[in-house]
N, C-alpha and C. Protein backbone atom coordinates (compact mmCIF):
# COMPACT_ATOMS: atom_id res chain seq x y z
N UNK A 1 14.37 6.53 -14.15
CA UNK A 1 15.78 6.41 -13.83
C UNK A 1 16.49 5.64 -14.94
N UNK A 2 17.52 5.71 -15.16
CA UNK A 2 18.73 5.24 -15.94
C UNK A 2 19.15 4.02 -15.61
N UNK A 3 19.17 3.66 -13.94
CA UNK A 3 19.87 2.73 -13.77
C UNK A 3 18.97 1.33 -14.19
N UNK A 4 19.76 0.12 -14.30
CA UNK A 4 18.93 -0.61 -14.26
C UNK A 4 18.35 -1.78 -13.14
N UNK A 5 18.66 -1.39 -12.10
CA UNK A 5 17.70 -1.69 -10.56
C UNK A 5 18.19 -0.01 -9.71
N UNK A 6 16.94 0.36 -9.90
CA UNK A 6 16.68 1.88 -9.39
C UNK A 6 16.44 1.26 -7.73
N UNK A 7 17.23 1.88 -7.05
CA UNK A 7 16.72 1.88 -5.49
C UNK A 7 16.25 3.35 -4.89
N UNK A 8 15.15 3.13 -4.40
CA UNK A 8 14.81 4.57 -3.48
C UNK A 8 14.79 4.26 -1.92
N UNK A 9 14.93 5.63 -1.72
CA UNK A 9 15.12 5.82 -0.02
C UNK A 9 13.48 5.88 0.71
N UNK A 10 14.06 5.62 2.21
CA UNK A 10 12.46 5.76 2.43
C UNK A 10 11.78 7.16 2.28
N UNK A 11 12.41 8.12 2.55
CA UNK A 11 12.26 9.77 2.10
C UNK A 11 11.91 9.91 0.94
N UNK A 12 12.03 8.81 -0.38
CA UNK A 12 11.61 9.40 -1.59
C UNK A 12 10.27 8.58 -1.70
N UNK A 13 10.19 7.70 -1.11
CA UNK A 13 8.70 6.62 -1.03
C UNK A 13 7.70 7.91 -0.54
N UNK A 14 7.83 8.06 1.01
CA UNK A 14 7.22 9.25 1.08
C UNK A 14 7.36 10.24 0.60
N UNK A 15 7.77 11.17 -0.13
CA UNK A 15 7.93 12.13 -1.24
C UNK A 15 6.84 11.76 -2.07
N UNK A 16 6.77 10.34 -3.14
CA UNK A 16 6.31 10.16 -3.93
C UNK A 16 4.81 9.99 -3.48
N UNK A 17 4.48 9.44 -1.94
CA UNK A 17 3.25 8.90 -1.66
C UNK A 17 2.60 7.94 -2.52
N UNK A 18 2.92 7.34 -3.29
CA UNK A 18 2.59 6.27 -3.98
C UNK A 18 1.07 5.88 -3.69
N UNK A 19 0.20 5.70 -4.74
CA UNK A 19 -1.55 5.25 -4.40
C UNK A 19 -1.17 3.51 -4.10
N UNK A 20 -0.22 3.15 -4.92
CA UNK A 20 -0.41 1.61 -4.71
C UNK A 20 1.24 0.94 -4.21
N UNK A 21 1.45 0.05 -3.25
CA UNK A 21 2.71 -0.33 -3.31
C UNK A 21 3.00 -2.24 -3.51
N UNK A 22 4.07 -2.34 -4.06
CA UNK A 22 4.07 -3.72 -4.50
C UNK A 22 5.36 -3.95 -4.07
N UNK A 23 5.51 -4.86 -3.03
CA UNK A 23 6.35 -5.66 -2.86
C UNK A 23 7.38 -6.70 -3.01
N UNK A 24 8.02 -7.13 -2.70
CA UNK A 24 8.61 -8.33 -2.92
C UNK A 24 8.21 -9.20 -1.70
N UNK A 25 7.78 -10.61 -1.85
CA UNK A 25 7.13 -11.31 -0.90
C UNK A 25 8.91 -11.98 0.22
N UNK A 26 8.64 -11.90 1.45
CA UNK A 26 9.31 -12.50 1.95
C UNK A 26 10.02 -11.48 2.56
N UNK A 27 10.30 -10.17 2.25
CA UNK A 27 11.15 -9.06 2.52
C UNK A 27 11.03 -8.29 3.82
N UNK A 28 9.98 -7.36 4.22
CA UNK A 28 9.21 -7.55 5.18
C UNK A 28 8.01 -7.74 5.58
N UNK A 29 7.53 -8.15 6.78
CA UNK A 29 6.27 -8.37 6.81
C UNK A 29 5.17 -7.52 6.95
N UNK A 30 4.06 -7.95 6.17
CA UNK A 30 2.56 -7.26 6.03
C UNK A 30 2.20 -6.51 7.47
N UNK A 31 2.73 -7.00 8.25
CA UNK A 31 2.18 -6.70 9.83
C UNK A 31 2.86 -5.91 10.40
N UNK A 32 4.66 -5.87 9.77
CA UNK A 32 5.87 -4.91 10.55
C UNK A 32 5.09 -3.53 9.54
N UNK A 33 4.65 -3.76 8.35
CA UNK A 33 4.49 -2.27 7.87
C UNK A 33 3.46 -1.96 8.45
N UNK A 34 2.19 -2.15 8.77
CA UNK A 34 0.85 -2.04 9.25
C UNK A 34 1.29 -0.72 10.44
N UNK A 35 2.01 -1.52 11.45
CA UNK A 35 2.26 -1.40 12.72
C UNK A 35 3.40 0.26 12.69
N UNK A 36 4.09 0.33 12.05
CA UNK A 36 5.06 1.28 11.76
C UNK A 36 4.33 2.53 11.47
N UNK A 37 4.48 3.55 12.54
CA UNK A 37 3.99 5.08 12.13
C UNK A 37 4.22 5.31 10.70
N UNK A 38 5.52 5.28 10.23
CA UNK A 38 6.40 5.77 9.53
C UNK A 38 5.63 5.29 7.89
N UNK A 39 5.46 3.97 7.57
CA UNK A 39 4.68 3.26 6.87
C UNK A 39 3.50 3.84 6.48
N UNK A 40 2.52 4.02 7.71
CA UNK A 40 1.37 4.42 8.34
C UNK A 40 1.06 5.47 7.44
N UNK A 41 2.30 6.57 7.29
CA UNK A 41 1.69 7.56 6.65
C UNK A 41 1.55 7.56 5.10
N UNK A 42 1.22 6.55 4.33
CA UNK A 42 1.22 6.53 3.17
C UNK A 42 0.06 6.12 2.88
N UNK A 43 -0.46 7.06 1.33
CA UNK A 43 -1.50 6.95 1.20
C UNK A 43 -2.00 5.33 1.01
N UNK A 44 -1.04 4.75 0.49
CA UNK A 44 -1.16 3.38 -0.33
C UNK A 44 -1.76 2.15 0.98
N UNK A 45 -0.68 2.40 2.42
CA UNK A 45 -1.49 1.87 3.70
C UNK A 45 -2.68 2.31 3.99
N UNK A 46 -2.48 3.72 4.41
CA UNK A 46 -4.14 4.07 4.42
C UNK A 46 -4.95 3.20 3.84
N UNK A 47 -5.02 3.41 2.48
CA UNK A 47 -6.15 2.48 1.60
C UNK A 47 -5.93 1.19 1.88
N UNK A 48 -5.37 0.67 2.38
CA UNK A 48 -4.43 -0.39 1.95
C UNK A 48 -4.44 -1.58 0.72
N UNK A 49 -3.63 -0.54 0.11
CA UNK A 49 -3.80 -0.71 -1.06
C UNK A 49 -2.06 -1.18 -1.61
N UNK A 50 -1.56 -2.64 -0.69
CA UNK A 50 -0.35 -2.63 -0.78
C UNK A 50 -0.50 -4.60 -1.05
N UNK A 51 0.54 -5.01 -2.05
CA UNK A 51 0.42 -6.09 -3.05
C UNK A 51 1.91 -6.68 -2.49
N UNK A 52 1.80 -7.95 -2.07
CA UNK A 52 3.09 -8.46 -2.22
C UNK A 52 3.33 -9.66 -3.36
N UNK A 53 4.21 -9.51 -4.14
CA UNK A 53 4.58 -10.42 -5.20
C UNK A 53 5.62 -11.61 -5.10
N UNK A 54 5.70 -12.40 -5.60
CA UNK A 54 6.78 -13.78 -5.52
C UNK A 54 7.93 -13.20 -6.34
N UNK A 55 9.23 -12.90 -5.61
CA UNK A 55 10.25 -12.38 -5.88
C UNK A 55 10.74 -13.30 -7.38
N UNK A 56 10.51 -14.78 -6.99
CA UNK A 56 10.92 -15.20 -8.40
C UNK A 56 10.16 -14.69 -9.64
N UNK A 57 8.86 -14.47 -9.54
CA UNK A 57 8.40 -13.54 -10.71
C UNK A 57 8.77 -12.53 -10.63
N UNK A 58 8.57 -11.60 -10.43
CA UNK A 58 8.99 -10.03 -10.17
C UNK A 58 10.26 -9.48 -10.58
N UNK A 59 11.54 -9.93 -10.19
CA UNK A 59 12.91 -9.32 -9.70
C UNK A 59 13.97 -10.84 -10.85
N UNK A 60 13.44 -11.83 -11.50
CA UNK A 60 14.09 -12.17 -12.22
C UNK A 60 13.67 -11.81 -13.72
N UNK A 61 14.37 -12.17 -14.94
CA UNK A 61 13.92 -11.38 -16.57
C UNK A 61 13.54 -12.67 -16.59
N UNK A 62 12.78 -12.37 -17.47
CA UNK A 62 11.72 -13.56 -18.30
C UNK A 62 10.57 -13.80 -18.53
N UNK A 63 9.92 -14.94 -19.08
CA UNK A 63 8.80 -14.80 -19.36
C UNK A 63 7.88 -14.88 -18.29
N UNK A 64 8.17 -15.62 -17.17
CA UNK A 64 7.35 -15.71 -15.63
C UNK A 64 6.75 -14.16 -15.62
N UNK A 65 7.49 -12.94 -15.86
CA UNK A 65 7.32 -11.81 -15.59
C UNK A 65 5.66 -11.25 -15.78
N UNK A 66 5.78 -11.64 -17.31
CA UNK A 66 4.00 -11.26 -17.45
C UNK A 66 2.90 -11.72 -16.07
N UNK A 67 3.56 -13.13 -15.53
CA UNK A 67 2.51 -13.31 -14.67
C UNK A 67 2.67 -12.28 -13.48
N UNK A 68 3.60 -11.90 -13.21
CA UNK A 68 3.74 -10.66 -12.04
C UNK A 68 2.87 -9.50 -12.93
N UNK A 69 3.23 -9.47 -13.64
CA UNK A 69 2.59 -7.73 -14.56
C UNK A 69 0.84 -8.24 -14.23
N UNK A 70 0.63 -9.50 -14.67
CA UNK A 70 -0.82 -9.83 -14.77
C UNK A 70 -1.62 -9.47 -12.89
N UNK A 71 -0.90 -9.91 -12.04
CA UNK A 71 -1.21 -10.01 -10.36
C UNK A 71 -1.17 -8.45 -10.21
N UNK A 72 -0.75 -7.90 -10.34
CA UNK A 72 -0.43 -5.95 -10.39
C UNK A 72 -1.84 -5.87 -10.77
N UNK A 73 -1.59 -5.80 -12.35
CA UNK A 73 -2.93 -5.25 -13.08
C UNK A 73 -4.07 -5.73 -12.27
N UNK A 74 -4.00 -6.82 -12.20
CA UNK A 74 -5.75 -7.74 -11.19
C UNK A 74 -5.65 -6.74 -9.86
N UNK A 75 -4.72 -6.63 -9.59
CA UNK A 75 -4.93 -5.86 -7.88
C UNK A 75 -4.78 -4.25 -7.79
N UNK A 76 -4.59 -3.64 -8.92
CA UNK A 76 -5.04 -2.34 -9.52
C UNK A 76 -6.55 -2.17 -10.16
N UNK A 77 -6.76 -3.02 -10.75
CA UNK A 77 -8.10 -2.93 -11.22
C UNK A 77 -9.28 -3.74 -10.68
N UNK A 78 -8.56 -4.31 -9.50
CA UNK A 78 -9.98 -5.06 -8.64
C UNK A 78 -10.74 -5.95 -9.55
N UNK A 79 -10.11 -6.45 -10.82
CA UNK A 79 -10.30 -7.76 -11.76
C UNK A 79 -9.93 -8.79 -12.10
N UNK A 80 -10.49 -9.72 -12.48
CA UNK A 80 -9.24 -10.99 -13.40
C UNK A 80 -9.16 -10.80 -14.48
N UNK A 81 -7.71 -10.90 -15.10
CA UNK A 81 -7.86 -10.48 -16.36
C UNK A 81 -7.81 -11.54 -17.04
């Protein structure tokens, strides 16, 4: 996308089926998605294979950022890097 904070709908989440999903911590809870049919059907729950991150890393610019990029990569690759 072009923009620079891309928002998607929940129709395009499911569209995309996503293998992995990453969060913003605090937004909703680990347990409201669990519980939700709707959620439910994604491959990324299935596996559950879903990451919540500290919004101050994540969603502000800067150098903090690498450490969000670093928590991704570790929980994609089941490593420390």
């Amino acid at each position: 996308t072009k923009a620079a904070y891309p928002q998607y709908s929940f129709e395009q989440l499911v569209a995309l089926d996503p293998d992995y999903l990453v969060l913003l911590d605090g937004i909703v809870d680990e347990q409201e998605i669990k519980q939700d049919r709707r959620w439910r059907s994604l491959k990324a729950i299935k596996e559950d294979n879903l990451l919540f991150v500290d919004a101050d890393l994540l969603s502000r610019p800067g150098p903090r950022i690498t450490k969000a990029i670093r928590k991704i990569a570790e929980f994609i690759h089941e490593t420390k890097i």
